[in-house]
C-alpha atoms as a PDB file:
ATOM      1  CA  UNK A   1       0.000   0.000   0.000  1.00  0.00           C
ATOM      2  CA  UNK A   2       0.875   3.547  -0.494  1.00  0.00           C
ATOM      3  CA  UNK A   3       0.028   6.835   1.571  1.00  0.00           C
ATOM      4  CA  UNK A   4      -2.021   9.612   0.234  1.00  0.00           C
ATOM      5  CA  UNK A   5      -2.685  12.858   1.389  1.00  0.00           C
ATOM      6  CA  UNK A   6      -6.005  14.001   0.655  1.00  0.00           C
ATOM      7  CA  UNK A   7      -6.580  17.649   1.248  1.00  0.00           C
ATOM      8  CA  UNK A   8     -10.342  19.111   1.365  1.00  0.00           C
ATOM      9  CA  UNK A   9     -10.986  22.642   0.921  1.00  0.00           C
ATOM     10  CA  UNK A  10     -14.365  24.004   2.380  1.00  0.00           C
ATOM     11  CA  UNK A  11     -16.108  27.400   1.665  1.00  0.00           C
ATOM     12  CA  UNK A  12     -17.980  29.295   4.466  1.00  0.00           C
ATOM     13  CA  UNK A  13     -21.094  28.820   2.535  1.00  0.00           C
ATOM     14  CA  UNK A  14     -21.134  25.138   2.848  1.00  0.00           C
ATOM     15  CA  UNK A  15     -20.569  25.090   6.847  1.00  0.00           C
ATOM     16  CA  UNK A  16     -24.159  24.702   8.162  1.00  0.00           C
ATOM     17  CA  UNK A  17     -24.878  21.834   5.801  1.00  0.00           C
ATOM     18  CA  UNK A  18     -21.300  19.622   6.903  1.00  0.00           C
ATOM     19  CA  UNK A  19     -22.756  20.578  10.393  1.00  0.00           C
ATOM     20  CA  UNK A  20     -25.665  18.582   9.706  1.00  0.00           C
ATOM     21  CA  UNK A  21     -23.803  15.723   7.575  1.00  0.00           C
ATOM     22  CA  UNK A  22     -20.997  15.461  10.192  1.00  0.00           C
ATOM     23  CA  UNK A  23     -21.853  12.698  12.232  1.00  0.00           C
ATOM     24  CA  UNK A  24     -22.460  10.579   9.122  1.00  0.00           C
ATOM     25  CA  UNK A  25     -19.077  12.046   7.229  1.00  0.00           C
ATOM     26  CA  UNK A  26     -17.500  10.776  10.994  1.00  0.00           C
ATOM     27  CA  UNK A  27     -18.638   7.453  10.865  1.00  0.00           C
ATOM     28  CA  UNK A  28     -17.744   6.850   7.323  1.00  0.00           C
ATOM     29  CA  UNK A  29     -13.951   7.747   8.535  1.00  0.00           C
ATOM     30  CA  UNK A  30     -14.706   5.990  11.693  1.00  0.00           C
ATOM     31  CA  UNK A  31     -14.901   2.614   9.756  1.00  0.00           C
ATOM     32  CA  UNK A  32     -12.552   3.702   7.146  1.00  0.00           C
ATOM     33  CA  UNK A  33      -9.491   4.081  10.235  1.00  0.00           C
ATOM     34  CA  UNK A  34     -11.154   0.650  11.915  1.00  0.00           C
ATOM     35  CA  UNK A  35      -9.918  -1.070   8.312  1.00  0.00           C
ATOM     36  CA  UNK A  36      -6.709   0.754   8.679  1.00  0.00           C
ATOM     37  CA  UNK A  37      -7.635   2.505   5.150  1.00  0.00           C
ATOM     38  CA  UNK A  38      -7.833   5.857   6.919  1.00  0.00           C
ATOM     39  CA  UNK A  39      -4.667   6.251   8.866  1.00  0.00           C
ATOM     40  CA  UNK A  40      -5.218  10.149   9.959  1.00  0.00           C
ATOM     41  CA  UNK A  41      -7.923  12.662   9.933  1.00  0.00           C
ATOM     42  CA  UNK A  42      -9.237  16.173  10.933  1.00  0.00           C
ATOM     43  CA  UNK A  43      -9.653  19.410  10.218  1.00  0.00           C
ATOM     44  CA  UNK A  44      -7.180  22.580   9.524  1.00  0.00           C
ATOM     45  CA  UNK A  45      -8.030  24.838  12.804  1.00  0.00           C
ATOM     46  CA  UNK A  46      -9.222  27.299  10.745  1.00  0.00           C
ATOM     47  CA  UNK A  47     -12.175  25.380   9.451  1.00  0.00           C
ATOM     48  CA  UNK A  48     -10.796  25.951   5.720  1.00  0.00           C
ATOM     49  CA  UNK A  49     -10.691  22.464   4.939  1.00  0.00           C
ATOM     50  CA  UNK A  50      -9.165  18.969   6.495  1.00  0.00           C
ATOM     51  CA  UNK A  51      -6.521  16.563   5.817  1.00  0.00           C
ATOM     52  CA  UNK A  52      -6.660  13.023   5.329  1.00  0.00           C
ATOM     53  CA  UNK A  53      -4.208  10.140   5.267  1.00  0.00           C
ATOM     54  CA  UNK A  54      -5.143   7.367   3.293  1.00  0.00           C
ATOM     55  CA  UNK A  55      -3.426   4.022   2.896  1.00  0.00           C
ATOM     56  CA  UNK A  56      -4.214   2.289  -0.577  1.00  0.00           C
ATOM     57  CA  UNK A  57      -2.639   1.108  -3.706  1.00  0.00           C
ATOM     58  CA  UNK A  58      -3.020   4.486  -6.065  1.00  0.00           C
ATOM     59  CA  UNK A  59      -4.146   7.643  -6.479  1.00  0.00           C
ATOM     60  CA  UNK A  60      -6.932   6.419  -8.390  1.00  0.00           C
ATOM     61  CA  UNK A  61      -8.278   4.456  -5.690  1.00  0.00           C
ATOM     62  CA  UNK A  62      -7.593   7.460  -3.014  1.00  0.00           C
ATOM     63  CA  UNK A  63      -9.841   9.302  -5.316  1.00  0.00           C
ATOM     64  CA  UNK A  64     -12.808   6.774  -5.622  1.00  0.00           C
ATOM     65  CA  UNK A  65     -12.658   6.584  -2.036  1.00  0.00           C
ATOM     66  CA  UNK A  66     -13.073   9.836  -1.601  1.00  0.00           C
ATOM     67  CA  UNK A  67     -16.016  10.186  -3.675  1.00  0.00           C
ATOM     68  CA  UNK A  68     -18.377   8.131  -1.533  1.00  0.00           C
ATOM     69  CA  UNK A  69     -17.617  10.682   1.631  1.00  0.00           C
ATOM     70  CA  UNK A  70     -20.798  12.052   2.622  1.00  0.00           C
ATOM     71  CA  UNK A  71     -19.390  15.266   2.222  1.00  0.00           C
ATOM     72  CA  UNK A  72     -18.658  15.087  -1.191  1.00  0.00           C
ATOM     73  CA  UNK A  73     -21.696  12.838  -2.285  1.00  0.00           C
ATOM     74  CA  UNK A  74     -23.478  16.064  -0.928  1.00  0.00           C
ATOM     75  CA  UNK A  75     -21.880  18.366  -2.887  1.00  0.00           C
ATOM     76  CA  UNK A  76     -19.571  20.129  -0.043  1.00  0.00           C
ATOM     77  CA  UNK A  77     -15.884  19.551  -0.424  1.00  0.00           C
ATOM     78  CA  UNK A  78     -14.725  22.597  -2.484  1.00  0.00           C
ATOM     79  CA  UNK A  79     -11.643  21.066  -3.876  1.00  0.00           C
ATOM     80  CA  UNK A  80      -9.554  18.046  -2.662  1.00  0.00           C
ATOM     81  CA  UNK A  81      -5.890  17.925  -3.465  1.00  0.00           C
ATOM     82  CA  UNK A  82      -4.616  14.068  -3.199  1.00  0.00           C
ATOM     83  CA  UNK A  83      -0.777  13.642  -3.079  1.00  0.00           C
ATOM     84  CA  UNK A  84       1.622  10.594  -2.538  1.00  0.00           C
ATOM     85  CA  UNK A  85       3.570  10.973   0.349  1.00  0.00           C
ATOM     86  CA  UNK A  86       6.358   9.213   1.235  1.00  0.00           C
ATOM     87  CA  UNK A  87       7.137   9.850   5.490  1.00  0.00           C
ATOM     88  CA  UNK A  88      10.478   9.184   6.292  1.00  0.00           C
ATOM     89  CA  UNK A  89      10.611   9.256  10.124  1.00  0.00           C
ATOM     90  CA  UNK A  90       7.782   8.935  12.496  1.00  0.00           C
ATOM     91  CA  UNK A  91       4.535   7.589  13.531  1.00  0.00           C
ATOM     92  CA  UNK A  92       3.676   6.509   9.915  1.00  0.00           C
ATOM     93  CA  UNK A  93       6.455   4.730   9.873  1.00  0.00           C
ATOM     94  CA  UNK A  94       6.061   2.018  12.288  1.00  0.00           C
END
């Protein structure tokens, strides 16, 4: 497998709906990091957008994964940014 980090971006304009949609965007991660799929998530303290680690064979597969997110099935993830990453030292790591 190969890490991903998948970047959302949110707009200000979305935030009342994702309030609504949270708990069942939560659980969807929830079972995602109980498969070891999802290895890291949460927001950016600013409430711009979030960041999540995702442990899978390819980009292409980060990105169909990401699709079914109740947050983007609804229409509220801006933009999302996936990159490889490669940690070096660290919890990701072990």
């Amino acid at each position: 497998m190969s890490l991903f980090a998948v970047e959302y971006t949110y707009s200000e304009s979305t935030a009342t709906a994702r309030d609504g949609l949270r708990p069942d965007h939560r659980a969807w991660l929830g079972g995602l990091v109980e498969a070891g799929t999802v290895r890291a998530t949460g927001p950016w303290t600013d409430g711009s957008g979030a960041l999540i680690v995702v442990d899978v064979d390819a980009e292409t597969a980060a990105r169909e994964l990401m699709s079914q997110d109740p947050f983007a099935r609804a229409g509220l993830v801006d933009a999302v940014r996936i990159t490889g990453w490669q940690p070096v030292m660290g919890v990701f790591n072990d």
